[in-house]
PDB file of N, CA and C in Angstrom:
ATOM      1  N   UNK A   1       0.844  -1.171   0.000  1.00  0.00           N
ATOM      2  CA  UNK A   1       0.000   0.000   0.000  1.00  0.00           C
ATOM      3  C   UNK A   1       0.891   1.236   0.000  1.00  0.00           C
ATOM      4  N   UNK A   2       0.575   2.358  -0.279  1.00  0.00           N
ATOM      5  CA  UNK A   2       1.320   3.511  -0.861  1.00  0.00           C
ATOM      6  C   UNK A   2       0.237   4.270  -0.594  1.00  0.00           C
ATOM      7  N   UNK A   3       0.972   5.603   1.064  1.00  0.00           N
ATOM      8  CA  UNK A   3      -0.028   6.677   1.338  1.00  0.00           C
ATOM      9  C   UNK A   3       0.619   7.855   0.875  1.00  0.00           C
ATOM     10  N   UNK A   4       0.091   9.025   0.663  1.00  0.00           N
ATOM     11  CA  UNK A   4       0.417  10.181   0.272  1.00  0.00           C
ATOM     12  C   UNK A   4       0.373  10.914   1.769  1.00  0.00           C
ATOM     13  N   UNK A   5       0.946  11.529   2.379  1.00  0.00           N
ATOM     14  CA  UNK A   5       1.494  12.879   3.372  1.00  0.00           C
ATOM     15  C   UNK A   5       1.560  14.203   2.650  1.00  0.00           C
ATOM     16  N   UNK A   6       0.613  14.755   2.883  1.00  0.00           N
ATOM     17  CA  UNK A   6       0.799  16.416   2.800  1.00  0.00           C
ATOM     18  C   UNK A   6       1.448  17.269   4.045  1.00  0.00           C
ATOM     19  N   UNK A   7       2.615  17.725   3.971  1.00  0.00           N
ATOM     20  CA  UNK A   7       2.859  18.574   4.939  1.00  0.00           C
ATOM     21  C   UNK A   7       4.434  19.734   4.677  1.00  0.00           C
ATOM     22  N   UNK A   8       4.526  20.417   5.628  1.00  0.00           N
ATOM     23  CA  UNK A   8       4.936  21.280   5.396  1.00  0.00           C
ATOM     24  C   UNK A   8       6.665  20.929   4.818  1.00  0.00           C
ATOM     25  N   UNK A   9       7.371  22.150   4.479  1.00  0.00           N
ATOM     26  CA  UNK A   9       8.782  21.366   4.013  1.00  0.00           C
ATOM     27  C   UNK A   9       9.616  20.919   5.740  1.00  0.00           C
ATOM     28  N   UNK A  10       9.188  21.966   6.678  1.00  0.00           N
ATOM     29  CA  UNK A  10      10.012  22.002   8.095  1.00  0.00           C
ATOM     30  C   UNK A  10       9.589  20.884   8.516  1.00  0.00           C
ATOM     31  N   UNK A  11       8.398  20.377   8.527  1.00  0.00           N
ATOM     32  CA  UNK A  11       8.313  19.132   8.796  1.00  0.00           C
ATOM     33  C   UNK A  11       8.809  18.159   8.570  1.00  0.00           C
ATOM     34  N   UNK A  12       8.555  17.921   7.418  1.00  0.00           N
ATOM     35  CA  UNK A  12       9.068  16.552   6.268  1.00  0.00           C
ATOM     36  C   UNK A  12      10.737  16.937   7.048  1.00  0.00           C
ATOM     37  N   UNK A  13      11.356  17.728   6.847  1.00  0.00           N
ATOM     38  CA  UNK A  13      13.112  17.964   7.228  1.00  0.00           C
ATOM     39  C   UNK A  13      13.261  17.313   8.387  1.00  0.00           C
ATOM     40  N   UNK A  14      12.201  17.758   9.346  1.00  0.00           N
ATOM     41  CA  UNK A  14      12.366  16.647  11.003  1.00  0.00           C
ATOM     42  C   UNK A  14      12.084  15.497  10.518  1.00  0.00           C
ATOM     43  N   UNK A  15      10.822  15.399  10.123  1.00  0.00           N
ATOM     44  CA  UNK A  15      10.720  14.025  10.253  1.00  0.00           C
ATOM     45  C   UNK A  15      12.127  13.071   9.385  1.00  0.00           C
ATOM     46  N   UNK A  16      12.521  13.369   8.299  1.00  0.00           N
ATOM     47  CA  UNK A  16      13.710  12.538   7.404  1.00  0.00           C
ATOM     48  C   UNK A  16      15.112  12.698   8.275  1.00  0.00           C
ATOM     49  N   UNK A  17      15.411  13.949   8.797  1.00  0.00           N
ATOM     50  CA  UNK A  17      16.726  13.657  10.053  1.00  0.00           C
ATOM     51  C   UNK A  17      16.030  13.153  11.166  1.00  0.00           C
ATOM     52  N   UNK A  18      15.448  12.796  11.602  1.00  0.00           N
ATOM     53  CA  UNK A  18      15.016  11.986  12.715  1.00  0.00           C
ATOM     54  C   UNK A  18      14.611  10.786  11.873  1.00  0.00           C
ATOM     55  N   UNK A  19      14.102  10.282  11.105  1.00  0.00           N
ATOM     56  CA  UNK A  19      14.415   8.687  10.490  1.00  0.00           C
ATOM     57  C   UNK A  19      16.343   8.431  10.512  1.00  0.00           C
ATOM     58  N   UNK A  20      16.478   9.316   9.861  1.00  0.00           N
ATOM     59  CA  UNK A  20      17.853   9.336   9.547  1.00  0.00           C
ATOM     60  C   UNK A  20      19.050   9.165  10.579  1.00  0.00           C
ATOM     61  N   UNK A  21      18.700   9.720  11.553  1.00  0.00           N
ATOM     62  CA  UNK A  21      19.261   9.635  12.882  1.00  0.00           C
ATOM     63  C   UNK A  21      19.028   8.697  14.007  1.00  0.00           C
ATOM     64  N   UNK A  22      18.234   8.366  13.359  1.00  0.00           N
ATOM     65  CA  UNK A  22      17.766   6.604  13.920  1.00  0.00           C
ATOM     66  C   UNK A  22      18.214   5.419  13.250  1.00  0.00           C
ATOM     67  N   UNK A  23      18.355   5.313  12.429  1.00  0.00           N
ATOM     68  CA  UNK A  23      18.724   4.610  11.029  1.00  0.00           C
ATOM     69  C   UNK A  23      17.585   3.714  10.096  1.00  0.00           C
ATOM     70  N   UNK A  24      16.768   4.628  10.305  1.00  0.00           N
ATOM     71  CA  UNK A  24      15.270   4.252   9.875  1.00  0.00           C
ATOM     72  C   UNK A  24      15.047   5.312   8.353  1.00  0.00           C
ATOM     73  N   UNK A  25      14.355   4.007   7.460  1.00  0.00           N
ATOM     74  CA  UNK A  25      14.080   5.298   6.650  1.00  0.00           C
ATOM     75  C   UNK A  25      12.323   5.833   6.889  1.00  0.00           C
ATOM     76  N   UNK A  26      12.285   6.753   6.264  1.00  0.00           N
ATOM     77  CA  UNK A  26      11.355   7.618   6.699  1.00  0.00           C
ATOM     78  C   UNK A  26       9.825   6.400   6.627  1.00  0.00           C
ATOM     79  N   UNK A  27       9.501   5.719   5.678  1.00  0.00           N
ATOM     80  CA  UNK A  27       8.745   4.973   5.275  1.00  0.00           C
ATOM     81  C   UNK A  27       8.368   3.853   6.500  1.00  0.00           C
ATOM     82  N   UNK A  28       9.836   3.761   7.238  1.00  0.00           N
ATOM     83  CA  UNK A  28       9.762   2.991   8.316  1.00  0.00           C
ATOM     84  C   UNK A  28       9.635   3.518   9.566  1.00  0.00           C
ATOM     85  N   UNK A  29      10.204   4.865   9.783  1.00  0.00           N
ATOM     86  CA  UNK A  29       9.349   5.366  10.518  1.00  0.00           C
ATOM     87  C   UNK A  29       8.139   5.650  10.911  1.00  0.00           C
ATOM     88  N   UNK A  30       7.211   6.024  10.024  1.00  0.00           N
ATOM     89  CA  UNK A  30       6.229   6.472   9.680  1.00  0.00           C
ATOM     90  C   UNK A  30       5.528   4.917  10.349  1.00  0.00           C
ATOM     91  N   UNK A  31       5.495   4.229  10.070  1.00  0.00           N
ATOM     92  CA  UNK A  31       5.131   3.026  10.058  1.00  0.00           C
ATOM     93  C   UNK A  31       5.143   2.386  11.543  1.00  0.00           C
ATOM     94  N   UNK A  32       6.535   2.568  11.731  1.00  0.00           N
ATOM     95  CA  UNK A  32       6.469   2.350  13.449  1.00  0.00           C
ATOM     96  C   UNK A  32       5.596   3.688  14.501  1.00  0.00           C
ATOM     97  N   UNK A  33       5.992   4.488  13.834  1.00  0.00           N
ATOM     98  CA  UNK A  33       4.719   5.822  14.463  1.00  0.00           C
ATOM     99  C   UNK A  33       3.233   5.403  14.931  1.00  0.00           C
ATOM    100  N   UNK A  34       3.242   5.074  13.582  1.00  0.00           N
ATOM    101  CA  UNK A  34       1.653   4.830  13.506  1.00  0.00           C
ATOM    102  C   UNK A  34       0.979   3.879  14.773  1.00  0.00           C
ATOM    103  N   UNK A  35       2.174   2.600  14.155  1.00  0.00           N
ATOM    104  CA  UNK A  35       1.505   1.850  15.100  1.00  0.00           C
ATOM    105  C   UNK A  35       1.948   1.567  16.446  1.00  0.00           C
ATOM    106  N   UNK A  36       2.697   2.354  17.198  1.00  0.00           N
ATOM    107  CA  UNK A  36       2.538   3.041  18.530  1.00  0.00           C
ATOM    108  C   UNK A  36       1.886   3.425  18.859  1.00  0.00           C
ATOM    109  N   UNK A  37       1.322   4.660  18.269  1.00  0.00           N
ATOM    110  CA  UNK A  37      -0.039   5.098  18.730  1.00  0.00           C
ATOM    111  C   UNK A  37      -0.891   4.123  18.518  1.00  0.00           C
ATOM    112  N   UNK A  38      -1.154   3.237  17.760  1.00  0.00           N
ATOM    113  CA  UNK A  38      -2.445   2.199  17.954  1.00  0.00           C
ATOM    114  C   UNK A  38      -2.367   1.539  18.795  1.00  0.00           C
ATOM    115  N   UNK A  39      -1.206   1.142  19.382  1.00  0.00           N
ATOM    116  CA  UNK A  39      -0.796   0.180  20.424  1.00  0.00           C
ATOM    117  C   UNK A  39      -0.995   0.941  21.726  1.00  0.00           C
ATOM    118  N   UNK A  40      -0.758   2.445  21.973  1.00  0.00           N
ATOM    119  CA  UNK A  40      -0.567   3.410  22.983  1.00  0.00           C
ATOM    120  C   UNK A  40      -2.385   3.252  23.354  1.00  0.00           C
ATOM    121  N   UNK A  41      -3.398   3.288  22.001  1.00  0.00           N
ATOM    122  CA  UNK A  41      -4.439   3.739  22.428  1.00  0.00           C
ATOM    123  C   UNK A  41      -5.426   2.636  23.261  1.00  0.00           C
ATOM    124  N   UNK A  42      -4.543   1.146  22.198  1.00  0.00           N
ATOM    125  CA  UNK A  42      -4.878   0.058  23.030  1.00  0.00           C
ATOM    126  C   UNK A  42      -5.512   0.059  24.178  1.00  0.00           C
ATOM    127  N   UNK A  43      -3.285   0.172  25.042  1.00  0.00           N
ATOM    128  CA  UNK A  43      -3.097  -0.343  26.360  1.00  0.00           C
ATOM    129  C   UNK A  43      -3.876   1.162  26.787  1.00  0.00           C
ATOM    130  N   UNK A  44      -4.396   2.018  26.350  1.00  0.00           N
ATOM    131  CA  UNK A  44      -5.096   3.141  27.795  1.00  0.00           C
ATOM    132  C   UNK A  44      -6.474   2.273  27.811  1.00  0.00           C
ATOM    133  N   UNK A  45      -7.098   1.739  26.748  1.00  0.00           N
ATOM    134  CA  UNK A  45      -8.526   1.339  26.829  1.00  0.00           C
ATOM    135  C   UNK A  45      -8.359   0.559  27.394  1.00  0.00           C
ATOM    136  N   UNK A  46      -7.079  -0.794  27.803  1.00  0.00           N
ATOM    137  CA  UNK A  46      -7.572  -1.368  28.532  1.00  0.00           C
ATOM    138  C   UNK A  46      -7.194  -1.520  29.842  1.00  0.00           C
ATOM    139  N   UNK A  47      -6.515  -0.459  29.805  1.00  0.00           N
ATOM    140  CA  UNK A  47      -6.192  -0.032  31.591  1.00  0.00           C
ATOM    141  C   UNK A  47      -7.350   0.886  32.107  1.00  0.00           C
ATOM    142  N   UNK A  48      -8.211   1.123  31.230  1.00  0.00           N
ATOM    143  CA  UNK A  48      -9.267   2.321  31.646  1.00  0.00           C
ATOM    144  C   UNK A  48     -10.385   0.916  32.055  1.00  0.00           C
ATOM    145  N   UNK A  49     -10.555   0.181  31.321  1.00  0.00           N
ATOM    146  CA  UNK A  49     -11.492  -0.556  31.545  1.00  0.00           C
ATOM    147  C   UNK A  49     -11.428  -1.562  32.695  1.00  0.00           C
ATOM    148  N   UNK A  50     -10.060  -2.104  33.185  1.00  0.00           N
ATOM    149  CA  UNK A  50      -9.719  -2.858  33.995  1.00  0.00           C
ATOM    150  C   UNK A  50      -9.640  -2.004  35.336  1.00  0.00           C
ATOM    151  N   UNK A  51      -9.779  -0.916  35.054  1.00  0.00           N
ATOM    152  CA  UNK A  51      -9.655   0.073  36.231  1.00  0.00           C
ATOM    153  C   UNK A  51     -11.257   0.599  37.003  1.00  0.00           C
ATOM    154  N   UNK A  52     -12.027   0.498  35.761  1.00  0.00           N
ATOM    155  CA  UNK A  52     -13.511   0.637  35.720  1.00  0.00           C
ATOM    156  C   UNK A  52     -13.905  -0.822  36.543  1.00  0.00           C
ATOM    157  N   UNK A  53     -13.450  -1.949  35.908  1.00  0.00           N
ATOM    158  CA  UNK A  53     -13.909  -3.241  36.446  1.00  0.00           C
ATOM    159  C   UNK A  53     -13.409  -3.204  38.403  1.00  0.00           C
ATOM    160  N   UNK A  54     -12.753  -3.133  38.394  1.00  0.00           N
ATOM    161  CA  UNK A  54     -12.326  -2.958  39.722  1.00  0.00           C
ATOM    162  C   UNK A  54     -12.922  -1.910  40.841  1.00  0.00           C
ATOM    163  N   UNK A  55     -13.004  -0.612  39.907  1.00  0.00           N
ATOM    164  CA  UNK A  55     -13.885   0.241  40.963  1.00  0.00           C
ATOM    165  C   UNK A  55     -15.303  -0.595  40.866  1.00  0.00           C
ATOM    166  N   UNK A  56     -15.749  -1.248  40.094  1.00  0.00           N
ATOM    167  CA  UNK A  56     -17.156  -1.718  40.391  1.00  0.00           C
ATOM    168  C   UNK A  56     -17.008  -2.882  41.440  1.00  0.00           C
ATOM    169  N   UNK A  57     -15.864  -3.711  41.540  1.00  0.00           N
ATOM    170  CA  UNK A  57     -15.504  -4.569  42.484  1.00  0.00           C
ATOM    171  C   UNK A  57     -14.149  -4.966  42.906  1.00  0.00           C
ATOM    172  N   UNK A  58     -13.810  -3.610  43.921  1.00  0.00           N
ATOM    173  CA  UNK A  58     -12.427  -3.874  44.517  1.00  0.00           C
ATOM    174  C   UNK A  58     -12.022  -4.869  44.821  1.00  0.00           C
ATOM    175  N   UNK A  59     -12.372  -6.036  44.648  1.00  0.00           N
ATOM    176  CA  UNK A  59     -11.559  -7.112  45.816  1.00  0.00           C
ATOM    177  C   UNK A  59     -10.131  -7.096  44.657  1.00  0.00           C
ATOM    178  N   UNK A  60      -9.504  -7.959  45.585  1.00  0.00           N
ATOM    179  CA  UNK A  60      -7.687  -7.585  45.120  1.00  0.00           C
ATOM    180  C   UNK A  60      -7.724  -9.292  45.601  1.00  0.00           C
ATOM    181  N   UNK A  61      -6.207  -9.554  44.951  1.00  0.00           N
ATOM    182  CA  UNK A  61      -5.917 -11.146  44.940  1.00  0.00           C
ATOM    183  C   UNK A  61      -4.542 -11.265  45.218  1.00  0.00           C
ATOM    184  N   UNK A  62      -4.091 -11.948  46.107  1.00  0.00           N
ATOM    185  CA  UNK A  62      -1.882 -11.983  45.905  1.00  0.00           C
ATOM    186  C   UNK A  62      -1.877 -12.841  45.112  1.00  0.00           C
ATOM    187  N   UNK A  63      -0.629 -13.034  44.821  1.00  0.00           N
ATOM    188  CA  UNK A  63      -0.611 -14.216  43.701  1.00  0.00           C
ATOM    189  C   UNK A  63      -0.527 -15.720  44.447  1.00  0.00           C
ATOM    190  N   UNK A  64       0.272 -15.675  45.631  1.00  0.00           N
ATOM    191  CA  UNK A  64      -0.903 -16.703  46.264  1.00  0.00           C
ATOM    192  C   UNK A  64      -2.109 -17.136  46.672  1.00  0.00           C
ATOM    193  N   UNK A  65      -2.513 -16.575  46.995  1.00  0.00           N
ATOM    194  CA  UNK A  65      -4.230 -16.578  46.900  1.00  0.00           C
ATOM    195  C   UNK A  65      -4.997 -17.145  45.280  1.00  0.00           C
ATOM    196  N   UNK A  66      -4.325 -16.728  44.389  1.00  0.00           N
ATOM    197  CA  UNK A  66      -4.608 -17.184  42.874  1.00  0.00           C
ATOM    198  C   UNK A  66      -4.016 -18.462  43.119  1.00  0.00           C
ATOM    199  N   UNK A  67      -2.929 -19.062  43.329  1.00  0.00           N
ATOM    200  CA  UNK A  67      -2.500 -19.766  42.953  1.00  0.00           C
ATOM    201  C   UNK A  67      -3.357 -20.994  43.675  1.00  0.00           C
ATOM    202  N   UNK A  68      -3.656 -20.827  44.485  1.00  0.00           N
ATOM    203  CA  UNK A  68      -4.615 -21.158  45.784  1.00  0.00           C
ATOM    204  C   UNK A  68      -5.860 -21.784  44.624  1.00  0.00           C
ATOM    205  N   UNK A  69      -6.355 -20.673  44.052  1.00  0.00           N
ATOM    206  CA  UNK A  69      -7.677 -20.466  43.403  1.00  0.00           C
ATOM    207  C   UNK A  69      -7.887 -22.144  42.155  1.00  0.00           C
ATOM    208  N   UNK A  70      -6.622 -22.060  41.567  1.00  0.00           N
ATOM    209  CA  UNK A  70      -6.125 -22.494  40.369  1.00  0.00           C
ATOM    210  C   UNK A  70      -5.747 -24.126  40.718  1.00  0.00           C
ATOM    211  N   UNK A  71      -5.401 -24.107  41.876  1.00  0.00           N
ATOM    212  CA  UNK A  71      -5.199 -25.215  42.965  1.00  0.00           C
ATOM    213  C   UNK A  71      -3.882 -25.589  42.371  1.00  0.00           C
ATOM    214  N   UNK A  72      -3.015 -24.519  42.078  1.00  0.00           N
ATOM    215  CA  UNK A  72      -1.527 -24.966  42.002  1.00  0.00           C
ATOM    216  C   UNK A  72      -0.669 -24.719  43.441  1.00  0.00           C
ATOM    217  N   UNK A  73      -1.567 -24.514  44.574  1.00  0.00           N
ATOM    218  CA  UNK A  73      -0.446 -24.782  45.639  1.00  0.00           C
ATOM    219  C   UNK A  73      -1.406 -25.390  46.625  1.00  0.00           C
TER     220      UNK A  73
END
């Protein structure tokens, strides 16, 4: 697949010395960018949600107590 970027020339200049200075080319940057942020927006949804689950029911577990649960001890 092949996207088009509109942006300014000062931009494009950071962004290609910062590929460049990484030893990334820009194409691969761009690419790892992206999907950081998809990955970034992930892990907040599911720390938001696991955080939601818990305020609806605090109980807490050690990992013995799980292990307990699982009947590995």
């Amino acid at each position: 697949m092949t996207v088009t970027l509109r942006m300014s020339d000062k931009d494009s200049r950071v962004i290609r010395d910062y590929a460049k200075l990484h030893g990334m080319t820009v194409s691969e940057f761009m690419r790892r960018a992206a999907m950081e942020k998809i990955e970034d927006e992930i892990d907040l949804e599911v720390a938001l949600r696991a955080q939601a689950d818990y305020e609806a029911d605090p109980a807490a577990y050690s990992h013995d107590d799980v292990g307990r649960m699982l009947g590995l001890k």
